[in-house]
N, C-alpha and C. Protein backbone atom coordinates (compact mmCIF):
# COMPACT_ATOMS: atom_id res chain seq x y z
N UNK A 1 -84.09 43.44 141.92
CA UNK A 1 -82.88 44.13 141.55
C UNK A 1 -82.41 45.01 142.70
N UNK A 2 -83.42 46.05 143.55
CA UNK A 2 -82.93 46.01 144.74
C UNK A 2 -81.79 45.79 145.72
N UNK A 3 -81.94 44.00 145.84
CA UNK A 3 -81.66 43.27 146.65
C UNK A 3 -80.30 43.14 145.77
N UNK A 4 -79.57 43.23 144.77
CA UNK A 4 -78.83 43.47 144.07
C UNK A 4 -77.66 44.59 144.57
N UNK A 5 -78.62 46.07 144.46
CA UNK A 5 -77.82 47.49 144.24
C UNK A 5 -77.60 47.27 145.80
N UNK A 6 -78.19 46.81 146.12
CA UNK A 6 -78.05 47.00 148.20
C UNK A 6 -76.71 46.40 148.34
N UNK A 7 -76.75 44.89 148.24
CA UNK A 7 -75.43 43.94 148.29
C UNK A 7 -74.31 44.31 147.62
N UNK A 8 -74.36 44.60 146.57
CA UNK A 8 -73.36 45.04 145.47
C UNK A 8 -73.53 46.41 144.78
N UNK A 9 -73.25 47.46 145.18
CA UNK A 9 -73.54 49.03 144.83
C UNK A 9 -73.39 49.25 143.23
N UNK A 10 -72.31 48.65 142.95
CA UNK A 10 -71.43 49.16 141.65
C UNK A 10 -71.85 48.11 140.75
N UNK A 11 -72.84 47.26 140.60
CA UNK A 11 -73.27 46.17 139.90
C UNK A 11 -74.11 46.90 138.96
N UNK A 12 -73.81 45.92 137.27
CA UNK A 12 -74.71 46.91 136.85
C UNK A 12 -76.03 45.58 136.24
N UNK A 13 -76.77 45.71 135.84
CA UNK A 13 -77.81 45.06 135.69
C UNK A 13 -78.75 44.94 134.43
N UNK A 14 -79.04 43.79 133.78
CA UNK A 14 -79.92 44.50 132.66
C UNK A 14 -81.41 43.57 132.96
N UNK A 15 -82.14 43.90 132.65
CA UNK A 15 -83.74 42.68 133.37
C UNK A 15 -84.35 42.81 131.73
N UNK A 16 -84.43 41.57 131.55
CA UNK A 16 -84.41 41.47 129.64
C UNK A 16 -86.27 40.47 129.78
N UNK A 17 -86.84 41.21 129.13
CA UNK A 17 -88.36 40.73 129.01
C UNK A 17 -88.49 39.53 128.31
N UNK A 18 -88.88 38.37 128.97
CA UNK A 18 -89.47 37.32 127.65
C UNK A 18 -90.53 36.66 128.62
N UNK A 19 -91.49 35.39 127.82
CA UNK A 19 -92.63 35.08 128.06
C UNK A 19 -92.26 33.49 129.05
N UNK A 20 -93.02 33.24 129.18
CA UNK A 20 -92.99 31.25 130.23
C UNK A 20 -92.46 31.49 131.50
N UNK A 21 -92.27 32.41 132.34
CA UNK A 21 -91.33 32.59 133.40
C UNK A 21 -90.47 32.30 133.84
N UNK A 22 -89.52 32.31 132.65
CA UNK A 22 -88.49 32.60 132.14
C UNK A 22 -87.75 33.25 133.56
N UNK A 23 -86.68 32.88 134.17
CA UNK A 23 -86.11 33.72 135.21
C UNK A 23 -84.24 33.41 135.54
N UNK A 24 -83.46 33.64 134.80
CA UNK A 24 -82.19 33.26 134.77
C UNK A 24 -81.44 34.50 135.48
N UNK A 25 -80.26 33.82 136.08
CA UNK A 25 -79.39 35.07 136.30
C UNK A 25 -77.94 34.54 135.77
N UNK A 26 -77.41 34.98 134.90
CA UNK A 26 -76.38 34.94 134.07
C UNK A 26 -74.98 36.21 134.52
N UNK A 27 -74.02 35.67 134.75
CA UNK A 27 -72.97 36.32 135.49
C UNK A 27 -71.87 36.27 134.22
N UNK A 28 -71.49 37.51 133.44
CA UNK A 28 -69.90 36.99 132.66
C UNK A 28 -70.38 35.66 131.25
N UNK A 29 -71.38 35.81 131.33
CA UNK A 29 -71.53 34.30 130.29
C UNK A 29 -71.83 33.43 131.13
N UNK A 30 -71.97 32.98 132.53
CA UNK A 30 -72.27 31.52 133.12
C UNK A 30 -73.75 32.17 133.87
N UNK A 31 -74.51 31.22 133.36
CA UNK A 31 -75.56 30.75 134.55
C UNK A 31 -75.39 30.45 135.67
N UNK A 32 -75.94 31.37 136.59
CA UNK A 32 -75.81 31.27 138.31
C UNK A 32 -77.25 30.60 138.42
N UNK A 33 -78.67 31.26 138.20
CA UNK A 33 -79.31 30.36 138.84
C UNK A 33 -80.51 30.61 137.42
N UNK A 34 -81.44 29.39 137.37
CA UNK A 34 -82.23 28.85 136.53
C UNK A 34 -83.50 28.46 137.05
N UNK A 35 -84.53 29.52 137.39
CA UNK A 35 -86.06 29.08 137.69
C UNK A 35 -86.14 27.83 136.76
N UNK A 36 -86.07 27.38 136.06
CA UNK A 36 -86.76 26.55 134.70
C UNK A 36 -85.72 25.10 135.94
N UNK A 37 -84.51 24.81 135.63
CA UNK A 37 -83.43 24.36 136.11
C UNK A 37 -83.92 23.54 137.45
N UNK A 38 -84.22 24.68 138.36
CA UNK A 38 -84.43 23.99 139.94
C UNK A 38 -86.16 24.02 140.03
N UNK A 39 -87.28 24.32 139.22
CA UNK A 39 -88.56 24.72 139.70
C UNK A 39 -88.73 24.97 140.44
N UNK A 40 -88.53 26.43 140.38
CA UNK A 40 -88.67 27.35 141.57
C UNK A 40 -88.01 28.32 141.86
N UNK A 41 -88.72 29.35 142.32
CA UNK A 41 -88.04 30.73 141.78
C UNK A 41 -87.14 31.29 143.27
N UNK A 42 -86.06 31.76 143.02
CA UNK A 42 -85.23 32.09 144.02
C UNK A 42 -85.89 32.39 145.27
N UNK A 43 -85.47 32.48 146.31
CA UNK A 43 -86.03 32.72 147.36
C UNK A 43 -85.15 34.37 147.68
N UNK A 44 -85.46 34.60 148.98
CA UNK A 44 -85.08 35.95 149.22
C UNK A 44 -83.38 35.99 149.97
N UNK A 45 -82.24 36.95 149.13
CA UNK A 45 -81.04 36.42 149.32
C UNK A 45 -80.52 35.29 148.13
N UNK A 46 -80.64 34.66 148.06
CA UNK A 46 -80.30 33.42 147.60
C UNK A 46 -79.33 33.62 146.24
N UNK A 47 -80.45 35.18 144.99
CA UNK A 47 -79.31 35.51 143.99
C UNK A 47 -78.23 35.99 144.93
N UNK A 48 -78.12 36.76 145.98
CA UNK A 48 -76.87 37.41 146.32
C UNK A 48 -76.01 36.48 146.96
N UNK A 49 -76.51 35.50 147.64
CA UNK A 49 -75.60 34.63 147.80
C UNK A 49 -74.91 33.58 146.85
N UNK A 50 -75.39 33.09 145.95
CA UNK A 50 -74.90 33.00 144.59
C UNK A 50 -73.79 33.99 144.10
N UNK A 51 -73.94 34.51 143.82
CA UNK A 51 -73.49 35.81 142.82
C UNK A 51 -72.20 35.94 144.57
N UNK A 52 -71.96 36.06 145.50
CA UNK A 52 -71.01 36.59 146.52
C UNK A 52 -70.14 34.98 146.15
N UNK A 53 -70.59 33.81 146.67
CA UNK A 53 -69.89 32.78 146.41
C UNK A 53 -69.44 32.46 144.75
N UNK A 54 -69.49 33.33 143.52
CA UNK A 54 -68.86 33.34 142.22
C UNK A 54 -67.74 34.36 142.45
N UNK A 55 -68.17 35.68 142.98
CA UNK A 55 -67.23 36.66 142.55
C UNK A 55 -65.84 36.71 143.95
């Protein structure tokens, strides 16, 4: 989340607990990126570059 407030100051964020490693990032209602989806969990950058190429 960090890597978040750094890139985007005014972003606000919620990190919602569940079990299987579970790891989504959901923008507005759409899925940006899906550990389960690609197997394999974001690399470093990668949500913010996502999330810069949506908004």
């Amino acid at each position: 989340m960090a890597e978040l407030k750094k890139a985007f100051p005014d972003i606000e964020t919620d990190l919602i607990p569940s079990s299987g490693g579970v790891f989504d990032v959901v923008v507005d209602g759409k899925l940006v990126f899906s550990k389960k989806a690609v197997g394999r969990h974001a690399k470093p950058g990668e949500i913010v570059d996502l999330l810069k190429r949506t908004t």
